[in-house]
C-alpha atoms as a PDB file:
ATOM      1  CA  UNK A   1      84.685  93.351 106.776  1.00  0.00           C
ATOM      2  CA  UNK A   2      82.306  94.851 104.132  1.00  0.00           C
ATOM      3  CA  UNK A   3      82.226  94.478 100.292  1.00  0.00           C
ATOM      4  CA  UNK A   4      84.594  97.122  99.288  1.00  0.00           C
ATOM      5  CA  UNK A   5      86.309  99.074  96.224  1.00  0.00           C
ATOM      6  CA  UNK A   6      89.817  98.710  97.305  1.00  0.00           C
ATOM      7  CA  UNK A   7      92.064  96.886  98.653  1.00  0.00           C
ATOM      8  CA  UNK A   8      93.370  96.791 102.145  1.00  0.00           C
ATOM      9  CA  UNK A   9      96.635  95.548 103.477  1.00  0.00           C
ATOM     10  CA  UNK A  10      97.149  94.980 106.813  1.00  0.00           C
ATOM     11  CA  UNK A  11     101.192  95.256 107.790  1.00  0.00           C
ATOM     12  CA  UNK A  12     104.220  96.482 109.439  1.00  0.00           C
ATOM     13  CA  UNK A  13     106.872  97.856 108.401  1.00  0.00           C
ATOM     14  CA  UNK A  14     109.467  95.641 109.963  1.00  0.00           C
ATOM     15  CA  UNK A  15     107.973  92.594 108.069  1.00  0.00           C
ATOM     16  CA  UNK A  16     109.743  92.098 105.056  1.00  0.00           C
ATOM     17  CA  UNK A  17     106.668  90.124 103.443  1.00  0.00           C
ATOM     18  CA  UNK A  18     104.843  93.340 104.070  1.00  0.00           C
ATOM     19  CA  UNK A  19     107.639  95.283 102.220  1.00  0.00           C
ATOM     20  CA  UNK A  20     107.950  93.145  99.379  1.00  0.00           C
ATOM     21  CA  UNK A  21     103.565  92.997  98.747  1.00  0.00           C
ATOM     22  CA  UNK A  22     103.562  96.885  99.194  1.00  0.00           C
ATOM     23  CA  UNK A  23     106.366  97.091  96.543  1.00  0.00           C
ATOM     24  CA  UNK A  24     104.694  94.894  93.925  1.00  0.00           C
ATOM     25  CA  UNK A  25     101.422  96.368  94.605  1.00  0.00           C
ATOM     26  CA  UNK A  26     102.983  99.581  93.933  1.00  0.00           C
ATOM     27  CA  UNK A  27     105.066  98.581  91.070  1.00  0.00           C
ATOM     28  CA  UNK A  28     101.477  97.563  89.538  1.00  0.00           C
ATOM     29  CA  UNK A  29     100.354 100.525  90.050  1.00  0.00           C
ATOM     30  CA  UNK A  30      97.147  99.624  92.187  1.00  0.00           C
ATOM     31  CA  UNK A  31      95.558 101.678  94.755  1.00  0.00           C
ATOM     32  CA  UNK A  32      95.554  99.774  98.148  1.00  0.00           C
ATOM     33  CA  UNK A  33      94.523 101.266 101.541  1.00  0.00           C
ATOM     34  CA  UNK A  34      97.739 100.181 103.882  1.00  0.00           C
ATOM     35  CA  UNK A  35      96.717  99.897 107.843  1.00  0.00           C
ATOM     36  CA  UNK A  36     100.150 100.304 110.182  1.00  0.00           C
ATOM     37  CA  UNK A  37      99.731  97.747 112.710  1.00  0.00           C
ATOM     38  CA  UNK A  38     102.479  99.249 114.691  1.00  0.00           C
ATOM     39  CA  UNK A  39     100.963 102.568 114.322  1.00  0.00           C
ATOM     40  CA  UNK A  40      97.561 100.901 115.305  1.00  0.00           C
ATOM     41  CA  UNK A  41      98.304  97.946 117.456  1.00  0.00           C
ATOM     42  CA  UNK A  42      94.430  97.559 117.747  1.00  0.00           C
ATOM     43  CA  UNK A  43      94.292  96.795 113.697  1.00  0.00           C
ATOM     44  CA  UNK A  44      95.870  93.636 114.762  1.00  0.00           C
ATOM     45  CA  UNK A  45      92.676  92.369 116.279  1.00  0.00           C
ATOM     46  CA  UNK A  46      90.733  92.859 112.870  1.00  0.00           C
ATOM     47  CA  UNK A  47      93.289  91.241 110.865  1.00  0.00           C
ATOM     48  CA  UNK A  48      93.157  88.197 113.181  1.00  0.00           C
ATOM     49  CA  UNK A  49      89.779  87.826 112.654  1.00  0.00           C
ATOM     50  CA  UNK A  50      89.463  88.228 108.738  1.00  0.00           C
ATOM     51  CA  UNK A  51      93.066  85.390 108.245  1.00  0.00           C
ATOM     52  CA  UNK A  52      92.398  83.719 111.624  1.00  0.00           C
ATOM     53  CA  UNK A  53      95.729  83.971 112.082  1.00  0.00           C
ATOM     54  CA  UNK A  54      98.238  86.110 113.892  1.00  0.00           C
ATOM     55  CA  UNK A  55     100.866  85.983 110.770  1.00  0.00           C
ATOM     56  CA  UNK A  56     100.815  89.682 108.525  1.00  0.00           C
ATOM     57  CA  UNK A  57     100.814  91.039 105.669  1.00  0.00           C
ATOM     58  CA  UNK A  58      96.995  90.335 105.513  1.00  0.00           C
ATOM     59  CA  UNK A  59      95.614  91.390 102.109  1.00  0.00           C
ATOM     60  CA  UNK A  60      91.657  91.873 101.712  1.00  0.00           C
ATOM     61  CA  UNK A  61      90.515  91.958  98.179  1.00  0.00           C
ATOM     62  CA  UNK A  62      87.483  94.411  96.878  1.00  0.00           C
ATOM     63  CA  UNK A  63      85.822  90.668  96.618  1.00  0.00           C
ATOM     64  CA  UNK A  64      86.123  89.835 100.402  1.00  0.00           C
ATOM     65  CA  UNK A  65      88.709  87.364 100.077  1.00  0.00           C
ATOM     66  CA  UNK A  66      91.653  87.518 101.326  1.00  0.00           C
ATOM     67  CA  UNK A  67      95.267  86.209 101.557  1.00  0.00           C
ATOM     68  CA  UNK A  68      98.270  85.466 104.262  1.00  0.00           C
ATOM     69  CA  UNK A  69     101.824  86.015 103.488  1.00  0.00           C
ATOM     70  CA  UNK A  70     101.015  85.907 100.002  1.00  0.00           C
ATOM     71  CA  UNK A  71     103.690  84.732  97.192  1.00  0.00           C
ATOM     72  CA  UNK A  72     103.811  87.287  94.398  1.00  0.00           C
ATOM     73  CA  UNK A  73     102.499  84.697  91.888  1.00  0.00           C
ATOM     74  CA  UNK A  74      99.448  84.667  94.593  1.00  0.00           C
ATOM     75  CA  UNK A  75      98.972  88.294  94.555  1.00  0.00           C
ATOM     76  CA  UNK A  76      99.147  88.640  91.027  1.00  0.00           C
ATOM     77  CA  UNK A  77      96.988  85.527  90.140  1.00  0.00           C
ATOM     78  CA  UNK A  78      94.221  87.182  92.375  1.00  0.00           C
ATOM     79  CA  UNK A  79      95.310  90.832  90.650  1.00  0.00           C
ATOM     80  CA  UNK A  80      94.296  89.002  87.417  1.00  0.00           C
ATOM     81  CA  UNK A  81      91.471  86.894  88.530  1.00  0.00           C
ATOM     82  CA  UNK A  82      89.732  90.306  89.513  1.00  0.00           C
ATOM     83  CA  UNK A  83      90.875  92.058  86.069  1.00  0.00           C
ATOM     84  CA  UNK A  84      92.807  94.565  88.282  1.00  0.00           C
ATOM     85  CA  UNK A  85      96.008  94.078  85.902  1.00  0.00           C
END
């Protein structure tokens, strides 16, 4: 995945992790680009290979990291560490 802007999160919405990042991201107010992996089963495959893992919600960062399952203290550490809050 390319440098990028925004942030993506990769998800479904049966996963409660993916709930609960897509409400604090929202609650922050940040702008994230969500990608349905019901809706697009084929997502799936990307997200596997940026985590290496099968596990969701994947979250890419505009600084091509990225983070599995993440806490909220992980999410908002990164947030921070990228002057995004």
């Amino acid at each position: 995945m390319t440098a990028s802007s925004t942030i993506t999160v990769f998800g479904a919405d049966w996963c409660r992790d993916c709930i609960r990042t897509k409400s604090q991201l929202d609650g922050l107010g940040i702008q994230y680009t969500y990608v349905d992996l019901v809706a697009d089963p084929a997502a799936a495959d990307v997200a596997r290979e940026i985590s290496g893992r099968t596990n969701i919600p994947v979250v890419v960062y505009p600084d091509s990291t990225h983070h599995v399952e993440p806490s909220n203290a992980d999410v908002e550490a990164k947030l921070r560490e990228l002057a995004l809050i």
